[in-house]
C-alpha atoms as a PDB file:
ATOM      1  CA  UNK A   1      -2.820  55.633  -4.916  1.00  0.00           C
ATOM      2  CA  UNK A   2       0.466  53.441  -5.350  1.00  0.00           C
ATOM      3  CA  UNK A   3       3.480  55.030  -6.310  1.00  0.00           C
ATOM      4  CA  UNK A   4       6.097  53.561  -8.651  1.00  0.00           C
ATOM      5  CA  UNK A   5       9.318  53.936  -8.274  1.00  0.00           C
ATOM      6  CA  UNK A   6      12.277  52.955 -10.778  1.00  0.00           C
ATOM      7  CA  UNK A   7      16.030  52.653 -10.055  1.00  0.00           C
ATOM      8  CA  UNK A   8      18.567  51.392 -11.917  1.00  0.00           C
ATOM      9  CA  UNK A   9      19.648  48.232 -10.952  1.00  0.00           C
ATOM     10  CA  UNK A  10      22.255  45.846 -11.452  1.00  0.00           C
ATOM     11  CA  UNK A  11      20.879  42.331 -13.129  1.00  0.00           C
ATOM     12  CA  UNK A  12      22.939  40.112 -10.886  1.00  0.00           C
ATOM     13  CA  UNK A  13      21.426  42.642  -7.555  1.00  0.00           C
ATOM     14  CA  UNK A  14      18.087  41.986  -9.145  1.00  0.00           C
ATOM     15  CA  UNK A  15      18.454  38.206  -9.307  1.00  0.00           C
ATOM     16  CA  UNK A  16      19.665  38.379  -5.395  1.00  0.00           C
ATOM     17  CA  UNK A  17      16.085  40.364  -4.697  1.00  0.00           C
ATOM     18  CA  UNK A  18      14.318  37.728  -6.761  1.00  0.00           C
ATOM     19  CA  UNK A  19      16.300  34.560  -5.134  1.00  0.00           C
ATOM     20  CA  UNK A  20      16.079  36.123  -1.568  1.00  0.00           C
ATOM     21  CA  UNK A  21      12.176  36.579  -2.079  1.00  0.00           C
ATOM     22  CA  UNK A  22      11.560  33.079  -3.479  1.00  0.00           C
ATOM     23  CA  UNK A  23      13.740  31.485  -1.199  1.00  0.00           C
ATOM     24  CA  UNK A  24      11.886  33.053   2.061  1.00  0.00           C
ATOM     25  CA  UNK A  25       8.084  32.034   0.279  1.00  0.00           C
ATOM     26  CA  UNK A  26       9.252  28.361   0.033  1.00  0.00           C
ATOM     27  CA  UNK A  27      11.165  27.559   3.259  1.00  0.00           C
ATOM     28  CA  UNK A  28       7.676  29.379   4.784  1.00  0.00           C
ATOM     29  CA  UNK A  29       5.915  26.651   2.414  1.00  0.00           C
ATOM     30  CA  UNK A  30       7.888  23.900   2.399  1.00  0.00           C
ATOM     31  CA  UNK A  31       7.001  21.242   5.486  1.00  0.00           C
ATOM     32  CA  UNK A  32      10.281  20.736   7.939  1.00  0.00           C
ATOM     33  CA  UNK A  33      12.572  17.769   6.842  1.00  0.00           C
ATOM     34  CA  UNK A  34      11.636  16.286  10.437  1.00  0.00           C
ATOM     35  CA  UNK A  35       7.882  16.541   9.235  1.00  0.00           C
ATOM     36  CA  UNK A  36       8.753  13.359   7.059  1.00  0.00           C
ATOM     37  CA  UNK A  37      10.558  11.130   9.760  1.00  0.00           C
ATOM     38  CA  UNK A  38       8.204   8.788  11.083  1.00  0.00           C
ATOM     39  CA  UNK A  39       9.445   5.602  13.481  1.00  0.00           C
ATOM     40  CA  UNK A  40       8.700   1.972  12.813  1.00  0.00           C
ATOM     41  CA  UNK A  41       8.435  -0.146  15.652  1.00  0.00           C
ATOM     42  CA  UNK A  42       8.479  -4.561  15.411  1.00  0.00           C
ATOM     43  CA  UNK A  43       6.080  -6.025  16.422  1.00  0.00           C
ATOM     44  CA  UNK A  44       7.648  -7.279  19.625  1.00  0.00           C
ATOM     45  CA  UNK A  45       8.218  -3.468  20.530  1.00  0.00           C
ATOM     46  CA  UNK A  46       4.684  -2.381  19.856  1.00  0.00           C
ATOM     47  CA  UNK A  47       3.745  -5.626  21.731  1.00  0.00           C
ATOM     48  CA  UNK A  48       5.496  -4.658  24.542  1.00  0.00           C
ATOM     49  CA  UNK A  49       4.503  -0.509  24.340  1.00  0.00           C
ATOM     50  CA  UNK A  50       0.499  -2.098  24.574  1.00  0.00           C
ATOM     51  CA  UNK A  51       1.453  -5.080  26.832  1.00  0.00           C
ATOM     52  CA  UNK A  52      -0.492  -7.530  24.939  1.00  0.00           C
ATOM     53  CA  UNK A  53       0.593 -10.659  23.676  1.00  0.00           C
ATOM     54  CA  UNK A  54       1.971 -11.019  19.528  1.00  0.00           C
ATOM     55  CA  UNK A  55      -1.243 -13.614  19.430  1.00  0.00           C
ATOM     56  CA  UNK A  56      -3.577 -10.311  20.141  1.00  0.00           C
ATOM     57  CA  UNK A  57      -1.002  -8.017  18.343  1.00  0.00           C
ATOM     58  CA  UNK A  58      -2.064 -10.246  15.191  1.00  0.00           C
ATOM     59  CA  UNK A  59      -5.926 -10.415  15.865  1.00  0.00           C
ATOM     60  CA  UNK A  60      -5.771  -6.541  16.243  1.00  0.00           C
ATOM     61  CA  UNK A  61      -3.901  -6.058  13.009  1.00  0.00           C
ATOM     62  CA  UNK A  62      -7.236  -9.013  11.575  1.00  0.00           C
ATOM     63  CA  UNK A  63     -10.233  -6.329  12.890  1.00  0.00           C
ATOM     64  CA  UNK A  64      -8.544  -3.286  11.702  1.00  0.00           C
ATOM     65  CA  UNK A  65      -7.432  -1.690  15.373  1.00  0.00           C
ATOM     66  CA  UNK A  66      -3.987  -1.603  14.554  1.00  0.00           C
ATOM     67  CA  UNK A  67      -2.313  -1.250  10.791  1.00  0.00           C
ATOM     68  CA  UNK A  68       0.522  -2.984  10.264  1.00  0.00           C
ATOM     69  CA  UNK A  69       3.296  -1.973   7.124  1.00  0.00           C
ATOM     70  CA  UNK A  70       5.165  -5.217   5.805  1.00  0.00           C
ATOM     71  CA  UNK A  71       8.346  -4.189   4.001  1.00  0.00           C
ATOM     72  CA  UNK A  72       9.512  -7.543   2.920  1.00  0.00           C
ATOM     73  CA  UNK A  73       9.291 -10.275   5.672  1.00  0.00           C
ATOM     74  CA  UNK A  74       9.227  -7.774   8.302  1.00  0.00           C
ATOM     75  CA  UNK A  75       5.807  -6.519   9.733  1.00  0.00           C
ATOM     76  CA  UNK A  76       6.565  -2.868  11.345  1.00  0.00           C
ATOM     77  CA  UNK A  77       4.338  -0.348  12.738  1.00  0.00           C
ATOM     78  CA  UNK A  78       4.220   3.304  12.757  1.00  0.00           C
ATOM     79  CA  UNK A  79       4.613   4.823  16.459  1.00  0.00           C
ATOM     80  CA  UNK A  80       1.487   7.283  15.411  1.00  0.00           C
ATOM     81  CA  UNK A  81      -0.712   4.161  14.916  1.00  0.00           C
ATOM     82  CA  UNK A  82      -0.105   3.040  18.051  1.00  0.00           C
ATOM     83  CA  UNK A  83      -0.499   6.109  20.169  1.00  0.00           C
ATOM     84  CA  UNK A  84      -3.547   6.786  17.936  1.00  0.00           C
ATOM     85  CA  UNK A  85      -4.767   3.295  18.976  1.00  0.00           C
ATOM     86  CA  UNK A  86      -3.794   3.808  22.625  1.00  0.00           C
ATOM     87  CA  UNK A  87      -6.662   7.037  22.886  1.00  0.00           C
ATOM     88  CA  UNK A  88      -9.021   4.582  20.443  1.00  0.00           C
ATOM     89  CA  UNK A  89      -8.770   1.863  22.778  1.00  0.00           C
ATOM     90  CA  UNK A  90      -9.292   4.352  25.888  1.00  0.00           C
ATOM     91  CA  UNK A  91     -12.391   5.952  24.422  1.00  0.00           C
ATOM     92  CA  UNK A  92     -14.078   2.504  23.014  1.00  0.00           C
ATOM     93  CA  UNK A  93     -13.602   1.338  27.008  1.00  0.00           C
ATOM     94  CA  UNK A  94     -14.821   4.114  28.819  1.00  0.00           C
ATOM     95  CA  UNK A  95     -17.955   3.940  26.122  1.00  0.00           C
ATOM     96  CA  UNK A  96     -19.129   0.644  27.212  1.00  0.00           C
ATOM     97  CA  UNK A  97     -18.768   1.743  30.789  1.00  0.00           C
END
């Protein structure tokens, strides 16, 4: 059986207890603030990371390999989508093999 046990306690030393508490739960809860950072890359970087041509950079984006993110005139891509795509790209070719 639980036992219950009451003190007397200030209000502002109960509001520390409460504040400490919640605070703990939501940085354990709470994804990192480098969690949200993701890097673009142009597409002559991403051209370059895959060593293909801007020409096949474009026809991948046209069959779905790669997904590009225009923000304004500018066509970036996310450095996860093209890691991702490097392991799709290795799997597809040892498939046909």
């Amino acid at each position: 059986m639980d036992r219950t046990v009451l003190t007397t306690i200030s209000i502002e030393e109960f509001r520390r207890i409460i504040e400490d508490v919640v605070g703990k739960v939501l940085s354990e809860k709470m994804p990192k603030k480098d969690d949200f950072r993701e890097t673009f890359l142009t597409r002559e970087e991403t051209a370059k990371i895959l060593n293909v041509t801007l020409m096949t950079l474009h026809n991948w984006n046209n069959k779905g390999i790669l997904i590009a993110n225009k923000i304004g005139n500018k066509v970036l891509y996310r450095e996860s989508d093209v890691k991702r795509a490097l392991t799709n790209i290795d799997e597809i070719k040892y498939k046909q093999l």
